[in-house]
Protein backbone atom coordinates (compact mmCIF):
# COMPACT_ATOMS: atom_id res chain seq x y z
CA UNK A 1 -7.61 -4.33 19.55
CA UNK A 2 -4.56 -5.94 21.10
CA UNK A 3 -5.04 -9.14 18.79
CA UNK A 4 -4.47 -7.10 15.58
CA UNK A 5 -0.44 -6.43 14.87
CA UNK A 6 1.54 -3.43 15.47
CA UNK A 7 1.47 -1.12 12.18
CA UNK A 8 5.02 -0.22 12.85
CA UNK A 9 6.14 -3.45 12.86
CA UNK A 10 4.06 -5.17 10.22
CA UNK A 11 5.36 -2.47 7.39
CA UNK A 12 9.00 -3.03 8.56
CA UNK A 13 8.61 -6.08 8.01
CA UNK A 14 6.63 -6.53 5.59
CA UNK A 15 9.56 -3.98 3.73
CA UNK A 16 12.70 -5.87 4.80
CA UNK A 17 13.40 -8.15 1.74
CA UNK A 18 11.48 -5.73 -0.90
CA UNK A 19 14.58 -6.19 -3.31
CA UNK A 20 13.87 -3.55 -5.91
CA UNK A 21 10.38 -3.20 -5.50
CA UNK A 22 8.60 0.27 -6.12
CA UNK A 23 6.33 1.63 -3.07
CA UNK A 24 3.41 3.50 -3.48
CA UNK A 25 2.11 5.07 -0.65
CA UNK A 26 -0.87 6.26 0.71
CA UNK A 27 -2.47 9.47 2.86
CA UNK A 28 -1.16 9.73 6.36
CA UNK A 29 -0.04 7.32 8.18
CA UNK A 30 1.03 4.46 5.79
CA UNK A 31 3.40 7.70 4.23
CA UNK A 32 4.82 7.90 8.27
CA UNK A 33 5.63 3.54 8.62
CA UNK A 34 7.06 3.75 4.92
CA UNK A 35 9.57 5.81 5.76
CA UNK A 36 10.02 4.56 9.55
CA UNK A 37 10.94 1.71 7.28
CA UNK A 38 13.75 3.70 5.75
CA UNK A 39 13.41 6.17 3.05
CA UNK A 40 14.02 5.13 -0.49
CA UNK A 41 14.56 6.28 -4.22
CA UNK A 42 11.89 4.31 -5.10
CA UNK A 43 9.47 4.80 -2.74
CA UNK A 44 6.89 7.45 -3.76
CA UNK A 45 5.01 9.16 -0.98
CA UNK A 46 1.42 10.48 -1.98
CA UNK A 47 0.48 13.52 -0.13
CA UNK A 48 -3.19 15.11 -0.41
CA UNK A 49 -3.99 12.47 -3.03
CA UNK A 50 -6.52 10.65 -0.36
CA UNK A 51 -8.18 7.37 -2.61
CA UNK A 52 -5.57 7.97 -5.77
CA UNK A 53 -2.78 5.44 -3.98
CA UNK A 54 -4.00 2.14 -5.72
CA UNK A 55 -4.57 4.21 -9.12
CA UNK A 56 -1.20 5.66 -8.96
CA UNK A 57 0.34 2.21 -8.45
CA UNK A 58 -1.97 0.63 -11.26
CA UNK A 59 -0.60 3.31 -13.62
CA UNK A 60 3.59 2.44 -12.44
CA UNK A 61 2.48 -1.16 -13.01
CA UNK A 62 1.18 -0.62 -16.26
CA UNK A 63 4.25 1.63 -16.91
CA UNK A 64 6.99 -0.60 -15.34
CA UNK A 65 5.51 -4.10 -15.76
CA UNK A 66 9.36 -5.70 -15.01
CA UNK A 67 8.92 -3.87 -11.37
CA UNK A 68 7.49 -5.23 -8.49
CA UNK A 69 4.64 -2.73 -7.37
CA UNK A 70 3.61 -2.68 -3.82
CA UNK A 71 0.81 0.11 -3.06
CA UNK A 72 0.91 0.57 1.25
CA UNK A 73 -2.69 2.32 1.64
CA UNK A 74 -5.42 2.57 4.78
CA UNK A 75 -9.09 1.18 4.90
CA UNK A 76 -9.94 4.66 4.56
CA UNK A 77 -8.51 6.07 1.59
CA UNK A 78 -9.11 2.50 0.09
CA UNK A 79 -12.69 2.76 0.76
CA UNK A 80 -12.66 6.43 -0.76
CA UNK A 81 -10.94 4.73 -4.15
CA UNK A 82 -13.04 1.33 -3.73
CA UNK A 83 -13.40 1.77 -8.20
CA UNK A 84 -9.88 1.50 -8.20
CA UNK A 85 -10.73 -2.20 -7.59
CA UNK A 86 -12.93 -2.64 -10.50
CA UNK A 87 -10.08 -0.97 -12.78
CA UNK A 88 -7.54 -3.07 -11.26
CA UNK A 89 -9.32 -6.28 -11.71
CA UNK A 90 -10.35 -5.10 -15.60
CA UNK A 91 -6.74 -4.65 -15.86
CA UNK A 92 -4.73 -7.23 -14.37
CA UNK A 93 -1.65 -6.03 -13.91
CA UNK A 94 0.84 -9.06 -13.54
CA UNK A 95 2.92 -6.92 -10.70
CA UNK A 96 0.49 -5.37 -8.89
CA UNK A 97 0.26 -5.90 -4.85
CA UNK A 98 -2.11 -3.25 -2.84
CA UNK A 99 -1.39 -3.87 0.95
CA UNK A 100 -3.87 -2.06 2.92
CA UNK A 101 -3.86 -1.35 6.71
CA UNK A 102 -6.59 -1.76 8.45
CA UNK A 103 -7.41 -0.30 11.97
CA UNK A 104 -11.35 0.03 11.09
CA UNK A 105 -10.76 3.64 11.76
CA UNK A 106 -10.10 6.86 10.05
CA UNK A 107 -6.60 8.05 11.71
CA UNK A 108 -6.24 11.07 9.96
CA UNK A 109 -9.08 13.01 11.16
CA UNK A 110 -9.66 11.67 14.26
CA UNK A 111 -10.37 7.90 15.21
CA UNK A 112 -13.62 7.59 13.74
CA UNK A 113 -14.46 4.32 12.99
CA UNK A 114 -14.65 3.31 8.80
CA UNK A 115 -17.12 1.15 7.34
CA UNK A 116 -14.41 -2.15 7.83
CA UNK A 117 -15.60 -1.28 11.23
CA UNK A 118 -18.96 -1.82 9.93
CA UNK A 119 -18.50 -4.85 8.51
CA UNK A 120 -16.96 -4.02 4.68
CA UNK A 121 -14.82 -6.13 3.72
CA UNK A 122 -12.33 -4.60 1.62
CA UNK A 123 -10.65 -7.95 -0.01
CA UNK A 124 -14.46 -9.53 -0.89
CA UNK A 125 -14.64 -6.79 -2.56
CA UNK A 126 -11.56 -6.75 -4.98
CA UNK A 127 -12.20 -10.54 -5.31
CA UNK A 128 -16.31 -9.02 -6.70
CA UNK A 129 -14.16 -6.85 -8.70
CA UNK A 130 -12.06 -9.26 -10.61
CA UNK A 131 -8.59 -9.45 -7.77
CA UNK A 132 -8.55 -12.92 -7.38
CA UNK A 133 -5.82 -13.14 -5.07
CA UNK A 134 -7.38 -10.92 -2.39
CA UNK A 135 -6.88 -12.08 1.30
CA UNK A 136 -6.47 -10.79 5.21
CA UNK A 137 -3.18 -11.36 7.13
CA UNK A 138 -3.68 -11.01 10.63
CA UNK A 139 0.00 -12.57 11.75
CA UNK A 140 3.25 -11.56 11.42
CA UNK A 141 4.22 -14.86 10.50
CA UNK A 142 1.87 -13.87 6.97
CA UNK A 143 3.40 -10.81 6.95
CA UNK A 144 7.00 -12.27 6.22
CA UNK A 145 5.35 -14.62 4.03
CA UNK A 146 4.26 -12.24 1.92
CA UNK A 147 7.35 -9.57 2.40
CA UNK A 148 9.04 -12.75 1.03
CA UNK A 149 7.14 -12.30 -2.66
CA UNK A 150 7.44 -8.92 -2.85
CA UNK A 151 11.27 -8.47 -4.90
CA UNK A 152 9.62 -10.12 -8.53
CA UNK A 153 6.20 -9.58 -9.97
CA UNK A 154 3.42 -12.06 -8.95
CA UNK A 155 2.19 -13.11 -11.92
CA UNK A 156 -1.45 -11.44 -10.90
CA UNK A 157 -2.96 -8.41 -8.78
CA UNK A 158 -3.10 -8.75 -4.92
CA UNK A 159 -4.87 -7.13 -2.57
CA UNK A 160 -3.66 -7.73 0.92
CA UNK A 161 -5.56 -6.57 3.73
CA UNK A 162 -4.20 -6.66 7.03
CA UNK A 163 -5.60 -5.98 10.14
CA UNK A 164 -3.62 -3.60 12.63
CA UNK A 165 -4.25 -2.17 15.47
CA UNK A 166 -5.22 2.18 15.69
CA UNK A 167 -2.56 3.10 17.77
CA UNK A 168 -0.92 6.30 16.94
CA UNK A 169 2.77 6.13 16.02
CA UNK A 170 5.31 8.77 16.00
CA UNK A 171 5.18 10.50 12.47
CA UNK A 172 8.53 9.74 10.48
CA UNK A 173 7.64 12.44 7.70
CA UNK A 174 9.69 11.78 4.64
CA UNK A 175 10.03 14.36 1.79
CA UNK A 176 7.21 15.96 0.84
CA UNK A 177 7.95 18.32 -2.64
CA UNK A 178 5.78 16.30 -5.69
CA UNK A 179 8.51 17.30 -7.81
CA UNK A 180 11.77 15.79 -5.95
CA UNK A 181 9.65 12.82 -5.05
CA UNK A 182 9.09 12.24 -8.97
CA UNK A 183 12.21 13.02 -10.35
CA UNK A 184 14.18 10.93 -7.75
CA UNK A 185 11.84 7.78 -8.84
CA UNK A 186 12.65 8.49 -12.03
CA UNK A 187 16.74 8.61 -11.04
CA UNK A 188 16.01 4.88 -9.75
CA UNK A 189 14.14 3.88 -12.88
CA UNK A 190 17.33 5.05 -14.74
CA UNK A 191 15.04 7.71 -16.44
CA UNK A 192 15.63 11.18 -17.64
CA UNK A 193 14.39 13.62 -15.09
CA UNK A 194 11.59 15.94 -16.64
C-alpha cells in the first residue's frame, strides 16, 4: 500500500489552513489524526457514534450555514452511514465537506478488509446520491489543494475520498466527556452553554 499517503500526514495537512472551520470527526482513528493535528474548540470528536459522523456534520451545517463544515470519517463507518449520502445530497448543504479516509480496511477491529477493498466506491456513490462534487485524492499535492478551500463554505456538498495507507499510528486521544466536547463547541460558536 506504499503508493497511498500517510494518514498522519494527509490530516495535518489537510488541517493546516482550516481558518475557522468546524471538524467533525469520526470513530477511531480519524478522532486520533484530528487531534495529532492539534486539539481545538471547534473540533468535535464523536466517540461510539460509528456511521453518525456525516449526519452529525449535516445537522452543524444546517445549523451554522456561515461555518465551514469539514466531517474527517473512515471507509468504514462511512459505509455503515452510506444513507447519510442520500440525505446529504436531498439537502445540499452549501458548507458541507465529508473527507473520508480510506485504507480499504476496518482499523478498529482488526484490519479486515471493507467493501472499498471490494471494489465500492464510496464517492460514485454520493455523486448516485445527489453530491456532485464527490472525488478521490490520492496526492498530497490534492490534499493542500483542498486544505486550501476549507476556511469559507463551498458553495455545495463535497465528499472527498482519499486513499491512505492502514498503517497503525500512535493514538493521540483527545477529550472524550460528550458533555465538555459540546459545551466547548458551543464556547467557540459564541453560544450559551446548556
Amino acid at each position: 500500500m506504499s503508493d497511498r499517503l500517510d494518514r498522519r500526514q494527509a490530516v495535518a495537512r489537510l488541517l493546516a489552513q482550516r481558518g475557522g472551520c468546524l471538524v467533525v470527526t469520526g470513530l477511531g482513528a480519524p478522532t486520533y489524526d484530528v487531534a495529532a493535528a492539534g486539539d481545538d474548540d471547534r473540533n468535535f470528536y464523536l466517540w461510539g457514534a460509528m456511521g453518525g459522523a456525516a449526519m452529525v456534520g449535516l445537522g452543524l451545517a444546517l445549523a451554522q450555514p456561515e461555518k465551514s463544515i469539514v466531517v474527517v470519517t473512515g471507509d468504514g463507518e462511512m459505509l455503515m452511514g452510506l444513507g447519510a449520502f442520500a440525505t446529504i445530497g436531498a439537502q445540499q448543504p452549501q458548507n458541507l465537506t465529508i473527507v473520508v479516509l480510506d485504507n480499504r480496511a476496518y482499523g478498529e477491529t482488526g484490519g479486515q478488509p471493507s467493501h472499498t477493498a471490494l471494489g465500492a466506491d464510496l464517492a460514485a456513490i454520493a455523486r448516485g446520491s445527489g453530491v456532485a462534487e464527490a472525488m478521490h485524492v490520492t496526492t498530497l499535492a490534492e490534499i493542500d489543494a483542498l486544505a486550501a478551500t476549507l476556511a469559507a463554505p463551498a458553495g455545495n456538498p463535497r465528499v472527498i475520498v482519499v486513499a491512505i495507507d492502514a498503517a497503525d499510528q500512535p493514538r493521540v486521544i483527545p477529550e472524550r466527556d460528550g458533555a465538555v466536547l459540546k459545551t466547548r463547541l458551543r464556547a467557540a460558536l459564541g453560544l450559551p452553554a446548556m
